[in-house]
Protein backbone atom coordinates (compact mmCIF):
# COMPACT_ATOMS: atom_id res chain seq x y z
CA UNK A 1 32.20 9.00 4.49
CA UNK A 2 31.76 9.33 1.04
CA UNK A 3 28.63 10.93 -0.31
CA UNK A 4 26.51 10.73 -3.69
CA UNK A 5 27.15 14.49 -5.57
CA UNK A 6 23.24 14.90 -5.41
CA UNK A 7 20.78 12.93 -2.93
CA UNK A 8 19.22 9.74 -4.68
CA UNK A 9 15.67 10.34 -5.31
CA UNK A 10 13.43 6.98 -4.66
CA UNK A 11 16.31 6.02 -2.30
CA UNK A 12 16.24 6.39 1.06
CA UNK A 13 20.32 5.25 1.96
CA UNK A 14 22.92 7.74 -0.25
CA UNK A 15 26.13 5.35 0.12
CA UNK A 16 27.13 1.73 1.41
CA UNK A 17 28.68 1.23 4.64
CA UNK A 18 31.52 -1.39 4.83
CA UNK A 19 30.97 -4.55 5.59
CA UNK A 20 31.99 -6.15 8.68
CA UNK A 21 31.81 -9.58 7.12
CA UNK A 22 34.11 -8.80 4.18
CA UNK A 23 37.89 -9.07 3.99
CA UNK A 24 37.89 -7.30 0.53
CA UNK A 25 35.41 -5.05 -1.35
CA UNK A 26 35.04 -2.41 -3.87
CA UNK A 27 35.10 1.21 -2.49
CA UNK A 28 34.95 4.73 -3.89
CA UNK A 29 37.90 6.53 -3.93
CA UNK A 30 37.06 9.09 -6.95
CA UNK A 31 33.46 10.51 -8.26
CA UNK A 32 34.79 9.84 -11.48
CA UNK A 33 35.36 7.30 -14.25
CA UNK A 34 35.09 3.76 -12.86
CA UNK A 35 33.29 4.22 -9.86
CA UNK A 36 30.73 6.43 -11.03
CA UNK A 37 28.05 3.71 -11.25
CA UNK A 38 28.52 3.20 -7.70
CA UNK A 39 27.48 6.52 -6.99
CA UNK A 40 24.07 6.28 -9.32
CA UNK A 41 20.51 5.49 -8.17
CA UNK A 42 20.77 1.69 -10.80
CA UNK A 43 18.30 -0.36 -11.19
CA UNK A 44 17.21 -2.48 -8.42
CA UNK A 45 18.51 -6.35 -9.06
CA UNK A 46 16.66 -9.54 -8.03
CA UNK A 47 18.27 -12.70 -7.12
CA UNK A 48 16.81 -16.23 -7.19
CA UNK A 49 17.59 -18.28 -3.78
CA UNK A 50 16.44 -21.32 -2.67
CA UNK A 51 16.69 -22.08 1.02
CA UNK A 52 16.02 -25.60 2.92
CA UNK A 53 14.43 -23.85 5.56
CA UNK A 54 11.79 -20.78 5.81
CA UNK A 55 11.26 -20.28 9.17
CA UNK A 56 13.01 -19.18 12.04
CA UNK A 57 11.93 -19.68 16.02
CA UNK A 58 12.06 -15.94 17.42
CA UNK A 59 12.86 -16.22 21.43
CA UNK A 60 13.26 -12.46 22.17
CA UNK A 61 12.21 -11.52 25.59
CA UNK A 62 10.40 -8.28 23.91
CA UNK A 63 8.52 -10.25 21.66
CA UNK A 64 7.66 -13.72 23.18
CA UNK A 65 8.03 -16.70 21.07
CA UNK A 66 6.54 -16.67 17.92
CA UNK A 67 8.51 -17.45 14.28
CA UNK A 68 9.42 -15.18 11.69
CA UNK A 69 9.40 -15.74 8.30
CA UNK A 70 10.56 -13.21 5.26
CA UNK A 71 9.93 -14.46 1.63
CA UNK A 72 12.75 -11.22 0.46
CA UNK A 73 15.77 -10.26 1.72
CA UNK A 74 16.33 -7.16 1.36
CA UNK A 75 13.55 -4.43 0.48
CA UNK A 76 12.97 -1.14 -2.35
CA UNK A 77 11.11 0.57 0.41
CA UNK A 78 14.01 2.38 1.33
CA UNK A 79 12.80 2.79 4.84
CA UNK A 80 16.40 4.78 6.31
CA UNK A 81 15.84 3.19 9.72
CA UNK A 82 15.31 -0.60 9.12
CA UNK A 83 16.79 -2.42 11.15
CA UNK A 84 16.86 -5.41 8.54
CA UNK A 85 19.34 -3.43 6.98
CA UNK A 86 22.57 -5.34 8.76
CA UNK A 87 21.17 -9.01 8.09
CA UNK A 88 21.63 -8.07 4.10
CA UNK A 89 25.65 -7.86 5.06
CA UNK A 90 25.20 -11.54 6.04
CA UNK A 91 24.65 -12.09 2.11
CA UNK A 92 27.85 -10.29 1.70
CA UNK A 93 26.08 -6.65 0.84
CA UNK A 94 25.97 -3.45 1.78
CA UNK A 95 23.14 -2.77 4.52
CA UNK A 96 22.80 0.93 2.44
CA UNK A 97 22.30 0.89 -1.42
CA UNK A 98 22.50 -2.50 -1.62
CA UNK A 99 19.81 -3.33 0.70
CA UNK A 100 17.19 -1.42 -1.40
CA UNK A 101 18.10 -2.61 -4.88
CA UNK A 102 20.28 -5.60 -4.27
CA UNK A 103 16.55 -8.18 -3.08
CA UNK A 104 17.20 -11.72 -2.45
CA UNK A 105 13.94 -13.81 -3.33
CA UNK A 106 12.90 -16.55 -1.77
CA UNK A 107 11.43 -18.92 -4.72
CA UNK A 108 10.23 -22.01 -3.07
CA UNK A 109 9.30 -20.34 0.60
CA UNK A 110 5.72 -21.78 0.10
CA UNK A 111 6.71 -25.14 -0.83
CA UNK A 112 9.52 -25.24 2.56
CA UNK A 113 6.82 -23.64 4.62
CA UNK A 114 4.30 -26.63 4.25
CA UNK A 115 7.76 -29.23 4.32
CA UNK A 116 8.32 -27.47 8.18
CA UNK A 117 4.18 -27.53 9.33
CA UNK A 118 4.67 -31.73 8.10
CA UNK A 119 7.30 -32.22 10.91
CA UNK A 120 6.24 -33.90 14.11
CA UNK A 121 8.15 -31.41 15.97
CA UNK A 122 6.12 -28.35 14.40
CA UNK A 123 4.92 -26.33 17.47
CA UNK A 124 2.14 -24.18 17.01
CA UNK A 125 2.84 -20.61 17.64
CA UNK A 126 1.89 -17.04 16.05
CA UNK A 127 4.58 -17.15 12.71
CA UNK A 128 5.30 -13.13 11.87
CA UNK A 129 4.94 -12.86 8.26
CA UNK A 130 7.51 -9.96 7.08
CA UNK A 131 8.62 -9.73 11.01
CA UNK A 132 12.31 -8.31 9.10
CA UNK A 133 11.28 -7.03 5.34
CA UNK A 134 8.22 -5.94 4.03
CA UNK A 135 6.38 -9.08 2.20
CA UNK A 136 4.58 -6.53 0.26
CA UNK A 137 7.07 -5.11 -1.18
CA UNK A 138 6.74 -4.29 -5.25
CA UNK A 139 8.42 -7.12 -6.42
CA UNK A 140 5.72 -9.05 -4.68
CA UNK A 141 2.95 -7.81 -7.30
CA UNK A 142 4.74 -9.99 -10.10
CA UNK A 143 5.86 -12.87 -7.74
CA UNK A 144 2.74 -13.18 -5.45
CA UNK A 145 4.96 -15.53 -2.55
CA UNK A 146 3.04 -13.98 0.07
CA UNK A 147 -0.10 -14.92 -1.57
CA UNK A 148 1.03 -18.20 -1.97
CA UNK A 149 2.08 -18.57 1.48
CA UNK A 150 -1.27 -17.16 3.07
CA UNK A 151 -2.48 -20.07 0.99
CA UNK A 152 -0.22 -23.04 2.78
CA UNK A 153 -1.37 -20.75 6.02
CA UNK A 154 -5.15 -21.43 5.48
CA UNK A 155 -4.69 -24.66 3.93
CA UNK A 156 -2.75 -25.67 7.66
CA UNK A 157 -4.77 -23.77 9.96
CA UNK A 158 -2.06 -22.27 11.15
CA UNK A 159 -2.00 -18.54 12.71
CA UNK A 160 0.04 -15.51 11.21
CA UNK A 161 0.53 -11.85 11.91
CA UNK A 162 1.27 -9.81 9.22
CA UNK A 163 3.26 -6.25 9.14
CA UNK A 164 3.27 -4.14 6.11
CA UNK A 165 3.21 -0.74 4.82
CA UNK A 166 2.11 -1.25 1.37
CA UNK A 167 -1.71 -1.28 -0.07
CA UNK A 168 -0.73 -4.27 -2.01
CA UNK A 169 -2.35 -6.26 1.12
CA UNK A 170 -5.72 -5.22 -0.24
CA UNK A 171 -4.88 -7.52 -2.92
CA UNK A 172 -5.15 -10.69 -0.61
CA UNK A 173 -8.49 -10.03 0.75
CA UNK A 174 -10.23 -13.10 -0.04
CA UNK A 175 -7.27 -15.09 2.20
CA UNK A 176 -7.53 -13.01 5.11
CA UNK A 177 -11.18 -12.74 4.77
CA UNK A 178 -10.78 -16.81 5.20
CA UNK A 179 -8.34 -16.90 7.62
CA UNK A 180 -10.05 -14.36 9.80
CA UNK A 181 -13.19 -16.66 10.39
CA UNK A 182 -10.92 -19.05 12.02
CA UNK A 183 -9.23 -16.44 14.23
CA UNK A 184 -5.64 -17.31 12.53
CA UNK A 185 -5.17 -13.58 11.46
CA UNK A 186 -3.59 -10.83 13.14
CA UNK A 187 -2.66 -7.29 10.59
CA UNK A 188 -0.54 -4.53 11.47
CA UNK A 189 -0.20 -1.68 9.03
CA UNK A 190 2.81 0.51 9.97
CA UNK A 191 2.33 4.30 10.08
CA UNK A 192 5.52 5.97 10.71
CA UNK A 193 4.18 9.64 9.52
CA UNK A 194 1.18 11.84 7.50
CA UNK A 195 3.40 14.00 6.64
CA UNK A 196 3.78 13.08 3.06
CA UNK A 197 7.32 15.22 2.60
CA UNK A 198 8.65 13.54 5.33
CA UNK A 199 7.52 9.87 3.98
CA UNK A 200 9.22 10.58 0.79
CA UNK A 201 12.35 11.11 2.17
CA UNK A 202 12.02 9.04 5.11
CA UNK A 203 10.32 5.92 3.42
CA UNK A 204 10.92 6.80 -0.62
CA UNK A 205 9.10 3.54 -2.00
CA UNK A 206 6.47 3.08 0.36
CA UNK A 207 2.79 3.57 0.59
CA UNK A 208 1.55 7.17 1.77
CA UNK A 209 0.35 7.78 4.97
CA UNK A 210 -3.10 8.18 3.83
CA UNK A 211 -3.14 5.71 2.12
CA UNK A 212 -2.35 3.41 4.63
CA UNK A 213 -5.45 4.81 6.17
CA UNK A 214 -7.48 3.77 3.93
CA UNK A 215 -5.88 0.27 3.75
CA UNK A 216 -6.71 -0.07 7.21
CA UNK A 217 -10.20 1.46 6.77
CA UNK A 218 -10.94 -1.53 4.31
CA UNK A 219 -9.40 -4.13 6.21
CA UNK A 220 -11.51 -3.14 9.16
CA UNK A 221 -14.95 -2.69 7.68
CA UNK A 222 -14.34 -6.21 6.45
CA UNK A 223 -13.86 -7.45 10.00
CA UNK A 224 -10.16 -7.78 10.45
CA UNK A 225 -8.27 -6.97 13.34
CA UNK A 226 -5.94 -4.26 12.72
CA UNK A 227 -3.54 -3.04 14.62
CA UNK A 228 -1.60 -0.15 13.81
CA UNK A 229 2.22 0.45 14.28
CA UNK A 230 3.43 4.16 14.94
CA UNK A 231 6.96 2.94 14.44
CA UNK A 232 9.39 3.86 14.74
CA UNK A 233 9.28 6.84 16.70
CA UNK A 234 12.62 9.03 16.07
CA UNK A 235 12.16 12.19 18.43
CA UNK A 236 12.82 15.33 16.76
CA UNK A 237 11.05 14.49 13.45
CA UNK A 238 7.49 11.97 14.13
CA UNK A 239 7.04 12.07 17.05
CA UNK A 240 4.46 14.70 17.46
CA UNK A 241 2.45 13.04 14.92
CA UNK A 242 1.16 9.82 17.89
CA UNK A 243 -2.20 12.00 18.38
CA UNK A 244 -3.13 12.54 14.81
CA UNK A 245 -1.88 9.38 13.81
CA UNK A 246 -4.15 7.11 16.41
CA UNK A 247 -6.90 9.50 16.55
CA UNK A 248 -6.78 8.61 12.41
CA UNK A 249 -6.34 4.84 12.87
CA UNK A 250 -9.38 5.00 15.53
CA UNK A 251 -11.72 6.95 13.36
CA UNK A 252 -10.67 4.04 10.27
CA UNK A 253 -11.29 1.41 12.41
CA UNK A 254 -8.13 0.10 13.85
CA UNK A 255 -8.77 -1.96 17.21
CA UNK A 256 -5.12 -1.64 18.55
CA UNK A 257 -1.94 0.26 18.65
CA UNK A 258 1.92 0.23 19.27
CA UNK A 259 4.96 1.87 19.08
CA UNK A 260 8.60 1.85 19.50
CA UNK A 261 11.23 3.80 19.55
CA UNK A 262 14.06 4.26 16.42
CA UNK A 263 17.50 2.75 17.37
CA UNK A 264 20.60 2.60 14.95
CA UNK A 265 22.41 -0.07 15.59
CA UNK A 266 25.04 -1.50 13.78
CA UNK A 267 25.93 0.00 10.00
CA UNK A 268 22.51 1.98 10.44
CA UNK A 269 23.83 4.53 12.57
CA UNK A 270 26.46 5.81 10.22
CA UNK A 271 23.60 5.49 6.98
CA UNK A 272 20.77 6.92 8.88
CA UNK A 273 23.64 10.04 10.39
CA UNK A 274 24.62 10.64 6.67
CA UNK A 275 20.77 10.74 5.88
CA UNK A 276 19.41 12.90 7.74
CA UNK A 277 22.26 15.44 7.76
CA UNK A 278 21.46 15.48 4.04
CA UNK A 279 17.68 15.49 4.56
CA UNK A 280 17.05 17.77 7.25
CA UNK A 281 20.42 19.21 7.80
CA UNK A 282 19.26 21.87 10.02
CA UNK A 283 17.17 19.82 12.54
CA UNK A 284 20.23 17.03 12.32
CA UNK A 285 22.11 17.71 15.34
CA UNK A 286 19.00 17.77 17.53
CA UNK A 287 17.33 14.32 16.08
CA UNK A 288 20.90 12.38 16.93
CA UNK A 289 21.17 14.04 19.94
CA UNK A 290 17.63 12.71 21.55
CA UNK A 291 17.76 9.45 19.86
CA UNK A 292 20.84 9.05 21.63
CA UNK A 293 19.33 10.45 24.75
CA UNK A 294 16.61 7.95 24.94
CA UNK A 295 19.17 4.88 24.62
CA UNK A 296 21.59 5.97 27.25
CA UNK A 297 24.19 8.25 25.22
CA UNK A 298 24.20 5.71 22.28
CA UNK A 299 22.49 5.60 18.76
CA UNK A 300 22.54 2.25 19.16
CA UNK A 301 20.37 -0.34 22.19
CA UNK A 302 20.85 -4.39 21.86
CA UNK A 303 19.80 -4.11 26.19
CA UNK A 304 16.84 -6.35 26.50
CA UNK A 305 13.46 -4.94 27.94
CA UNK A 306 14.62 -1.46 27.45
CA UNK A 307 15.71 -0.93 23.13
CA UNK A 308 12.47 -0.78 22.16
CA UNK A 309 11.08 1.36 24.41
CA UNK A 310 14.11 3.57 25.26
CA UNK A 311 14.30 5.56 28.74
CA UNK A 312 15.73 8.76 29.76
CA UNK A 313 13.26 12.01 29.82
CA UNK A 314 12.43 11.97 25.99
CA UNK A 315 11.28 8.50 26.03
CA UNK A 316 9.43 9.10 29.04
CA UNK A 317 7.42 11.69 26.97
CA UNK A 318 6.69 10.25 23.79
CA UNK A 319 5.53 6.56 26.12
CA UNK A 320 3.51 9.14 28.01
CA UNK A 321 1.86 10.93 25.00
CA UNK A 322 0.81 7.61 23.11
CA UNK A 323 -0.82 5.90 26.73
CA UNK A 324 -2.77 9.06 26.59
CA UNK A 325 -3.84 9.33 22.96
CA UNK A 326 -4.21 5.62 22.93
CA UNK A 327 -6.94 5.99 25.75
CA UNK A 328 -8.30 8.87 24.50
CA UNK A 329 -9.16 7.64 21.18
CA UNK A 330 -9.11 3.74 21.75
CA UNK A 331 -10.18 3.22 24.85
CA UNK A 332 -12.21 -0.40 25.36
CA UNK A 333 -10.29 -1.94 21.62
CA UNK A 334 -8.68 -4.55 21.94
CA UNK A 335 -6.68 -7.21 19.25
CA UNK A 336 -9.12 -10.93 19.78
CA UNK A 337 -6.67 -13.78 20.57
CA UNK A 338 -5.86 -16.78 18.02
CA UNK A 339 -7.24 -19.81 17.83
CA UNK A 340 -4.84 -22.68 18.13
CA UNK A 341 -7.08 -25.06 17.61
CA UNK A 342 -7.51 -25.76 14.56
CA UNK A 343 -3.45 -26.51 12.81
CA UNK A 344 -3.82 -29.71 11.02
CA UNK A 345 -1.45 -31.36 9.12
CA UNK A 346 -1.98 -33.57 5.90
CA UNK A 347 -0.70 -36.70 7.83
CA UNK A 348 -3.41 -35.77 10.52
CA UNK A 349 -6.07 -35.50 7.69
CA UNK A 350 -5.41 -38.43 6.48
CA UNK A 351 -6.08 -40.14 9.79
CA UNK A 352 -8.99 -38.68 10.07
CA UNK A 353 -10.70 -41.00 7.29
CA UNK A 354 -10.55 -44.03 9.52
């Protein structure tokens, strides 16, 4: 496996995996010379893409059917465990560097998201917004697609549930604020640790713990539902935080919580194994080995009803430590359902003047 000379600060992969999807590609075979650049944290590079479609119908038995829709590929968090990481080899990257500073943008999502609620075979149904990379990511500051998007969403009625990890949500108030009287808004703000030398390692670009905290804190004292996500769990390094962490979310004001557990598959078992052996290189053995534990010997769980939860003895504890700090602290909250109700289309406005 070959290794940067120093760990890339503001990075949280250190090398590209091959691609599975590639017949040729460039590799390193010397630190020096040509392939230097290779090995150095560049600049992050956007891309301008244009799809015909925007949303996808998600049909997982662990998450019902809803649809997912992602306005970046790729993401500069950095997060070491996403699992978004081996859909960027589909686009014929890396799902290591080049998932953090290789982003794909979506230009005309907004525009292809109110095309797809105009088609008579539209179904309503909760659409994830960021359900595989963060829509609140920096670049969205300067492009604002989410905004625009929670803009087709109110304009349509139409429910969302949003997951993110950056403050930047804040920024959208107003939107939620109006979606939110209609019942079309569901927000989960991840918080994977408060340990804020572990973040930096773990999630190099994101938003601090406590700050997250505070995001859900003003979210909630507006009268959102929030719903925070201790995820993922990777015994060995977080998962002793699930007290503090929902005794913290309760006290801001979150109304629900959730959690699941870390799995590598794919390319993300080899980047996350380099990682952490560079990271924590004395605690490395022991993290790999009960990750492994709770997915039946393997980094890696595609089994149905069982990878997101894991089993074995150390998945057993960390499900039994958050049911009890999630009573303890938020016993009696509860998420309020959507309204379906209200999704109208322009078509069906229009009928409605006669």
């Amino acid at each position: 496996m070959i290794k940067a000379a120093d760990f890339l600060k503001g990075r949280g992969a250190q090398f590209n995996p091959n691609n599975p999807y590639l017949k040729q590609e460039y590799v390193v075979e010397h630190i020096e010379g040509l392939d230097e650049e290779m090995l150095s944290n560049s600049r992050t590079e956007f891309f301008m893409e244009h799809p015909k479609k925007i949303v996808n119908k998600v049909e997982s038995p662990d998450l019902g059917l809803s649809y997912s829709l992602n306005p970046y590929q790729g993401c500069e968090h950095g997060c070491i465990y996403c699992y978004a990481r081996n859909t960027h080899q589909y686009w014929g990257y890396g799902a290591g560097l080049d998932f953090e500073r290789k982003i794909i943008v979506k230009e005309n999502a907004p525009e292809v998201l109110a095309a797809q609620f105009e088609s008579p075979s539209w179904q309503v149904m909760p659409l994830m917004l960021a359900g595989n990379t963060d829509c609140y990511q920096p670049i969205e500051a300067k492009k604002q697609l989410t905004r625009r998007i929670l803009q087709v969403l109110l304009q349509y009625r139409h429910p969302v549930s949003i997951i993110t990890k950056n403050a930047l949500i804040l920024r959208d108030l107003d939107l939620l604020q109006e979606l939110n009287k209609l019942d079309l808004v569901h927000i989960n703000i991840s918080i994977t640790t408060l340990d804020e030398k572990l973040r930096q390692k773990l999630e190099p670009r994101t938003t601090s713990g406590v700050k997250r905290l505070q995001v859900v804190k003003t979210l909630a004292d507006a009268g959102l539902p929030v719903n925070v996500m201790v995820a993922p769990v990777i015994p060995g390094l977080n998962d002793s935080e699930i007290p503090e962490i929902i005794k913290r979310a309760a006290d801001a004001g979150a109304c629900n919580a959730a959690y699941t557990i870390v799995r590598l598959n794919g390319s993300i078992g080899p980047i996350f194994e380099d990682w952490i052996r560079q990271a924590y290189p004395d605690r490395a053995d022991k993290v790999l080995h009960q990750v492994a534990a709770c997915h039946g010997g393997k980094l890696s769980d595609s089994r149905f009803g069982v990878r997101m939860r894991g089993e074995g003895q150390f998945a057993d504890i960390i499900a039994r430590l958050f049911k009890i700090s999630k009573q303890k602290y938020m016993s009696g909250r509860s998420t309020k359902p959507f309204n379906y109700t209200h999704f109208c289309t322009r078509a069906g406005k229009q009928l409605g003047l006669f």
